[in-house]
PDB file of N, CA and C in Angstrom:
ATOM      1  N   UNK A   1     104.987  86.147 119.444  1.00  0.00           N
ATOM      2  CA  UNK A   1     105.194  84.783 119.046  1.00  0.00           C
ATOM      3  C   UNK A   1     106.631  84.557 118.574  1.00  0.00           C
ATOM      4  N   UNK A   2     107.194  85.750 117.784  1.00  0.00           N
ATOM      5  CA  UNK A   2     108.632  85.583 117.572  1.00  0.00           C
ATOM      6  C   UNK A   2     109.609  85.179 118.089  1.00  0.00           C
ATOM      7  N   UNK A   3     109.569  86.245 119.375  1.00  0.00           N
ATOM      8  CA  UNK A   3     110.167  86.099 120.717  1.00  0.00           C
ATOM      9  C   UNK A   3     110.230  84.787 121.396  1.00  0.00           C
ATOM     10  N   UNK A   4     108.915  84.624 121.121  1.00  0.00           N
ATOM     11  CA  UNK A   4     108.825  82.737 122.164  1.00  0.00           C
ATOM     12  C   UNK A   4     109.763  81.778 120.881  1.00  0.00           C
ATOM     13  N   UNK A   5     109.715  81.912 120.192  1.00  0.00           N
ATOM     14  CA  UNK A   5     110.074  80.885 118.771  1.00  0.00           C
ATOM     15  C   UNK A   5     111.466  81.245 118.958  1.00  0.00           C
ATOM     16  N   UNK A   6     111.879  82.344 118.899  1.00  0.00           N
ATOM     17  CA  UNK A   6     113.304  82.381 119.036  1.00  0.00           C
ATOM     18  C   UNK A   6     113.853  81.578 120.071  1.00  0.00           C
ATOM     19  N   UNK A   7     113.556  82.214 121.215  1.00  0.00           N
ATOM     20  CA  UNK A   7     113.919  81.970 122.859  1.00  0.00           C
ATOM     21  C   UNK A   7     113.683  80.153 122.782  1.00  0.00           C
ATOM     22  N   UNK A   8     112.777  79.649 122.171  1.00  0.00           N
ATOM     23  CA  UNK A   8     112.715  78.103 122.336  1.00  0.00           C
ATOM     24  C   UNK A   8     113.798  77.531 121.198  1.00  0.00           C
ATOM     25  N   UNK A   9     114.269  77.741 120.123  1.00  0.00           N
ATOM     26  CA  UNK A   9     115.582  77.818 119.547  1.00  0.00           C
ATOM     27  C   UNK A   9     115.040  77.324 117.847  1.00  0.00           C
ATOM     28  N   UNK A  10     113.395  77.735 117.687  1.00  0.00           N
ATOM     29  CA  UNK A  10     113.000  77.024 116.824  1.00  0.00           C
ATOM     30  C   UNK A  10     113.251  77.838 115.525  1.00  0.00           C
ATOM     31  N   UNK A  11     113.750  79.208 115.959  1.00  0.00           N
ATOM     32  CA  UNK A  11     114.324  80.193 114.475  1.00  0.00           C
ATOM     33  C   UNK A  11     115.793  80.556 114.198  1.00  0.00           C
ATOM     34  N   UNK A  12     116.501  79.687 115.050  1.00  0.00           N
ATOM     35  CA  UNK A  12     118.249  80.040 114.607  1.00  0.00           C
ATOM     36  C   UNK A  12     118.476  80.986 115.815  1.00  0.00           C
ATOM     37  N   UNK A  13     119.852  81.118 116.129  1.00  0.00           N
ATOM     38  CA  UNK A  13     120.233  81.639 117.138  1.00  0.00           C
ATOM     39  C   UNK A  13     120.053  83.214 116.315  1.00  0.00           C
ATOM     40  N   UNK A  14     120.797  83.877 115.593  1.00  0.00           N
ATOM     41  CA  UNK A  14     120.700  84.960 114.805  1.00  0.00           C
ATOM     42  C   UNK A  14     119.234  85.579 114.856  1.00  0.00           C
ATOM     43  N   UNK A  15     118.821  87.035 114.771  1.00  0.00           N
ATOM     44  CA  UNK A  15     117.779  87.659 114.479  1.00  0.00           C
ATOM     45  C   UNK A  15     117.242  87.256 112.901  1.00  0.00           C
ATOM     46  N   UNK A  16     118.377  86.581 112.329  1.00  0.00           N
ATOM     47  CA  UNK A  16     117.764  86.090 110.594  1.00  0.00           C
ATOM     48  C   UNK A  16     116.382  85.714 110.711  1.00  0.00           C
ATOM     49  N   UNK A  17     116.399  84.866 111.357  1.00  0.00           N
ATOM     50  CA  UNK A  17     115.323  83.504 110.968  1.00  0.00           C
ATOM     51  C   UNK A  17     114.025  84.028 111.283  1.00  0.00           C
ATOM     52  N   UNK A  18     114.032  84.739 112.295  1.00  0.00           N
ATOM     53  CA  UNK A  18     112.738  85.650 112.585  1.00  0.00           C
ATOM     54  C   UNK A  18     112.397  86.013 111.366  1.00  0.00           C
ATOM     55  N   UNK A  19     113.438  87.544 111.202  1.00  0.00           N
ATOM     56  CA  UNK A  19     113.077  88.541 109.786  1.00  0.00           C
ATOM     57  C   UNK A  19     112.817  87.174 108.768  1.00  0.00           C
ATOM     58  N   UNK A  20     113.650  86.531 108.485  1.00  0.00           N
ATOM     59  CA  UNK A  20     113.208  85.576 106.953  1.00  0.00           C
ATOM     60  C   UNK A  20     111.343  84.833 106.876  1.00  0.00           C
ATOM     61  N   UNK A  21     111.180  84.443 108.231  1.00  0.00           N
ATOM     62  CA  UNK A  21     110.010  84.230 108.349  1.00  0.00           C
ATOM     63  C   UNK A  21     108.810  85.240 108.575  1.00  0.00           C
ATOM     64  N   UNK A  22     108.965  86.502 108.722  1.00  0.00           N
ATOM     65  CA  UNK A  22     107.863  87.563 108.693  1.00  0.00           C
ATOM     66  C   UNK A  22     108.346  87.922 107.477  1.00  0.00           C
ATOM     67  N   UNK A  23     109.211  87.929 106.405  1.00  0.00           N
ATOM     68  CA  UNK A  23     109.192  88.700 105.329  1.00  0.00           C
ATOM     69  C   UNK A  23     108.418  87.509 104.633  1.00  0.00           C
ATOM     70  N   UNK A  24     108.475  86.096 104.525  1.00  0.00           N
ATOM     71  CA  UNK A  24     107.857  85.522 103.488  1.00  0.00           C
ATOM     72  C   UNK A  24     106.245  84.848 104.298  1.00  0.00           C
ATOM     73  N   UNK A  25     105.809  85.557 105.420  1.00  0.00           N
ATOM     74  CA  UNK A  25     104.573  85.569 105.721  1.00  0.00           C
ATOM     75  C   UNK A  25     103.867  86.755 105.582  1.00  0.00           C
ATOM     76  N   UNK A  26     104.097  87.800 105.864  1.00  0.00           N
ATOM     77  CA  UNK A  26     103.882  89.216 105.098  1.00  0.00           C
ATOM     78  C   UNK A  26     104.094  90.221 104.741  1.00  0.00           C
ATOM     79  N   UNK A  27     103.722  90.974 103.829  1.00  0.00           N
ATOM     80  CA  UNK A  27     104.322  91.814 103.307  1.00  0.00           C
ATOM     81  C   UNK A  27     104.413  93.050 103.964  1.00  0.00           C
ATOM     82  N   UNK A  28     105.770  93.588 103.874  1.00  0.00           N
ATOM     83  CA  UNK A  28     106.526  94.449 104.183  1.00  0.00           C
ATOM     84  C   UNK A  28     106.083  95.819 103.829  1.00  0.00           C
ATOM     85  N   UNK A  29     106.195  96.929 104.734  1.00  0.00           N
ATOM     86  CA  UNK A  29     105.668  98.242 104.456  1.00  0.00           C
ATOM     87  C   UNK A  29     106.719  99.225 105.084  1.00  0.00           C
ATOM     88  N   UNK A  30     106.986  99.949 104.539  1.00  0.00           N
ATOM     89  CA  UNK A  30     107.703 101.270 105.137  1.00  0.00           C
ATOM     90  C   UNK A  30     107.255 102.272 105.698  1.00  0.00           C
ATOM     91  N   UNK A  31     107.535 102.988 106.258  1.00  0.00           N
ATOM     92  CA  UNK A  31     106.596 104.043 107.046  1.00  0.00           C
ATOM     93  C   UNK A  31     107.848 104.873 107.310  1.00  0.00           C
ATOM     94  N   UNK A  32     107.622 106.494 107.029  1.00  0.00           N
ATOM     95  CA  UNK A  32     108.165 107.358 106.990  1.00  0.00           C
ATOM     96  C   UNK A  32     107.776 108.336 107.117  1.00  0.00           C
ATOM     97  N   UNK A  33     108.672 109.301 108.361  1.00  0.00           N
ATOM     98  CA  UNK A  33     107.516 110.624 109.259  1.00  0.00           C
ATOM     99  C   UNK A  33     107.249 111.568 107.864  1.00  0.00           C
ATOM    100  N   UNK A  34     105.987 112.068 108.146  1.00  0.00           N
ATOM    101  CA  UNK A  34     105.662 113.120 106.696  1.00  0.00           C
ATOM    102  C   UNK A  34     105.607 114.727 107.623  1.00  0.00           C
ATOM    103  N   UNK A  35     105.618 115.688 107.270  1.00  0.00           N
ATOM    104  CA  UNK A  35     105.095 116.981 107.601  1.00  0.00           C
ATOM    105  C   UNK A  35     106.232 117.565 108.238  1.00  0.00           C
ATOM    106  N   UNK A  36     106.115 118.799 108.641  1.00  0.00           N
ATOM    107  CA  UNK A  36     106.894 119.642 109.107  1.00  0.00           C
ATOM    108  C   UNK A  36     107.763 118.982 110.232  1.00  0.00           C
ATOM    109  N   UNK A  37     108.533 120.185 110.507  1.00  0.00           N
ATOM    110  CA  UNK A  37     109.570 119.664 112.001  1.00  0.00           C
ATOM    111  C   UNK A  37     109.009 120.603 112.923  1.00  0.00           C
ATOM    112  N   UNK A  38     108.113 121.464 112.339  1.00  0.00           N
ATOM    113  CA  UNK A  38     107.498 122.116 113.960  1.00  0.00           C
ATOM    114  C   UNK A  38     106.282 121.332 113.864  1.00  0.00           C
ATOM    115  N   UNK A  39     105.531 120.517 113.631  1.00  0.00           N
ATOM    116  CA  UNK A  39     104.558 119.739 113.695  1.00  0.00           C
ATOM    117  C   UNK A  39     105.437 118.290 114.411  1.00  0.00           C
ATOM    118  N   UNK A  40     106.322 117.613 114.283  1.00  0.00           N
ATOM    119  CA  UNK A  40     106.784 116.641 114.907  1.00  0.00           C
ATOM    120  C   UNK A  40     107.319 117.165 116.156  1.00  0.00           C
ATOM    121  N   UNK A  41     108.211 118.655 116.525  1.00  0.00           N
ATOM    122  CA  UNK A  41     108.470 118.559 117.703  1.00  0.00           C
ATOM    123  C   UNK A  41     106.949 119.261 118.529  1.00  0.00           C
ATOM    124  N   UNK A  42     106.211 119.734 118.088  1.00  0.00           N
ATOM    125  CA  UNK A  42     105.063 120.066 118.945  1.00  0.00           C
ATOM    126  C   UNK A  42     104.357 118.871 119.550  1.00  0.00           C
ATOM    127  N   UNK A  43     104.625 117.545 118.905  1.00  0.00           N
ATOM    128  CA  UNK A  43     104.258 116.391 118.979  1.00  0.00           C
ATOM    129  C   UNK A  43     105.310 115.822 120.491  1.00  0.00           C
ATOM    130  N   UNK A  44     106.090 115.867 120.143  1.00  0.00           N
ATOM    131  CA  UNK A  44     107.269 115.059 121.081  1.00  0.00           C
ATOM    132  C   UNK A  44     106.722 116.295 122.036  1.00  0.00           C
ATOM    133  N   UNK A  45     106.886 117.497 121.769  1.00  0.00           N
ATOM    134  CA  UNK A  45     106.275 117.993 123.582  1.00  0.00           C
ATOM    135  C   UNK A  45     105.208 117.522 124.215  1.00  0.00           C
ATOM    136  N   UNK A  46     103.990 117.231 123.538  1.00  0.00           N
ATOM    137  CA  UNK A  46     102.797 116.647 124.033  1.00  0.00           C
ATOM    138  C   UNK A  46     102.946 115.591 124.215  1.00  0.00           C
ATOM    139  N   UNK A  47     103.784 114.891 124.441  1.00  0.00           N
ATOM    140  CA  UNK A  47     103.899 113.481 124.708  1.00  0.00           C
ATOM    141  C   UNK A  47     104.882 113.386 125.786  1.00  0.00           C
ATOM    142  N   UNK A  48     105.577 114.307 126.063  1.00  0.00           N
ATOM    143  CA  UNK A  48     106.691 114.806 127.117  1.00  0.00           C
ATOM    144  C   UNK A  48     108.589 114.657 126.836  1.00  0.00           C
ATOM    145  N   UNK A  49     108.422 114.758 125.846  1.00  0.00           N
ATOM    146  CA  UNK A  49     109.774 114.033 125.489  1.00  0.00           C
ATOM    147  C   UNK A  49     110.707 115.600 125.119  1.00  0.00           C
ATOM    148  N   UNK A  50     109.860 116.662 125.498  1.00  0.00           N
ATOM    149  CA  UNK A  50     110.856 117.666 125.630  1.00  0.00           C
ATOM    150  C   UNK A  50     111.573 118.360 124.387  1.00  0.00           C
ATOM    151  N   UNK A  51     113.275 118.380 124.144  1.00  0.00           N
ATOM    152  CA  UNK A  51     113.566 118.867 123.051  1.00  0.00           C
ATOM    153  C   UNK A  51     114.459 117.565 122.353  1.00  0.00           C
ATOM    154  N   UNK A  52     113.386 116.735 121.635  1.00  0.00           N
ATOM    155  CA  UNK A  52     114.333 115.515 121.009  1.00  0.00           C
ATOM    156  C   UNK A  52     114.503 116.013 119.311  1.00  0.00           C
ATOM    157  N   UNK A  53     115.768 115.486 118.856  1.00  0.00           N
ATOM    158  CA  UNK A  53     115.907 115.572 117.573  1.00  0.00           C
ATOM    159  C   UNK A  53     114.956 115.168 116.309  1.00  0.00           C
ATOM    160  N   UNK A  54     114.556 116.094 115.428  1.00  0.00           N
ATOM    161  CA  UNK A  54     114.029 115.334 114.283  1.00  0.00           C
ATOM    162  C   UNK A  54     114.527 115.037 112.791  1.00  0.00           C
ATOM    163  N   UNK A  55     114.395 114.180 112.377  1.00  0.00           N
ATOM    164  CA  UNK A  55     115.795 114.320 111.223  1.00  0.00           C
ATOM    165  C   UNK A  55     114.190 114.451 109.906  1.00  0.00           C
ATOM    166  N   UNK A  56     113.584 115.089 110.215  1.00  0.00           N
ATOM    167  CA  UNK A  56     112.311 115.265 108.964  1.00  0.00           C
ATOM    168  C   UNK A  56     113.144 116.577 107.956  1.00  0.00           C
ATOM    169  N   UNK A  57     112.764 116.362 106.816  1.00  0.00           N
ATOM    170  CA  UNK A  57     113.485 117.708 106.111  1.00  0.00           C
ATOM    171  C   UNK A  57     112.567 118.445 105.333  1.00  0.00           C
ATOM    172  N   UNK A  58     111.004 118.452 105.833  1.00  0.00           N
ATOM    173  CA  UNK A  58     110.055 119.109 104.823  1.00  0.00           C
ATOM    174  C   UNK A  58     110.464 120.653 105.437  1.00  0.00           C
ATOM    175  N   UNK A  59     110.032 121.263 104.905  1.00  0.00           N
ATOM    176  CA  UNK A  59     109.956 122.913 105.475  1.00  0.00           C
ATOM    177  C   UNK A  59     109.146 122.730 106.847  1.00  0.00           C
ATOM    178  N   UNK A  60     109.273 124.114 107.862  1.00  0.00           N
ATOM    179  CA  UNK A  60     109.294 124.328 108.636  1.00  0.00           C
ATOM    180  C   UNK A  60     108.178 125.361 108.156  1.00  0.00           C
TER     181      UNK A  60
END
């Protein structure tokens, strides 16, 4: 719906008007990878993505 609202010119040319209107319709959550870095890249192999970087810093 963002996308269409933008693209029709009804949220400001800028990405602002979007973000200003999902931050004061709901609330905001963070999400941040938890657990090891051999548990995230065993992950990215099963999914096929090979040898990608993980910037996680729990122990290994």
């Amino acid at each position: 719906m963002l996308v269409q609202a933008r693209a029709h010119g009804d949220t400001g040319e800028s990405l602002d008007g979007p973000r200003a209107l999902v931050a004061r319709a709901q609330p905001l959550s963070r999400y941040e990878p938890r657990g090891t870095t051999r548990a995230w890249r065993a992950a990215g192999q099963r999914l096929g993505l090979g040898q990608t970087p993980v910037a996680v810093t729990a122990e290994e």
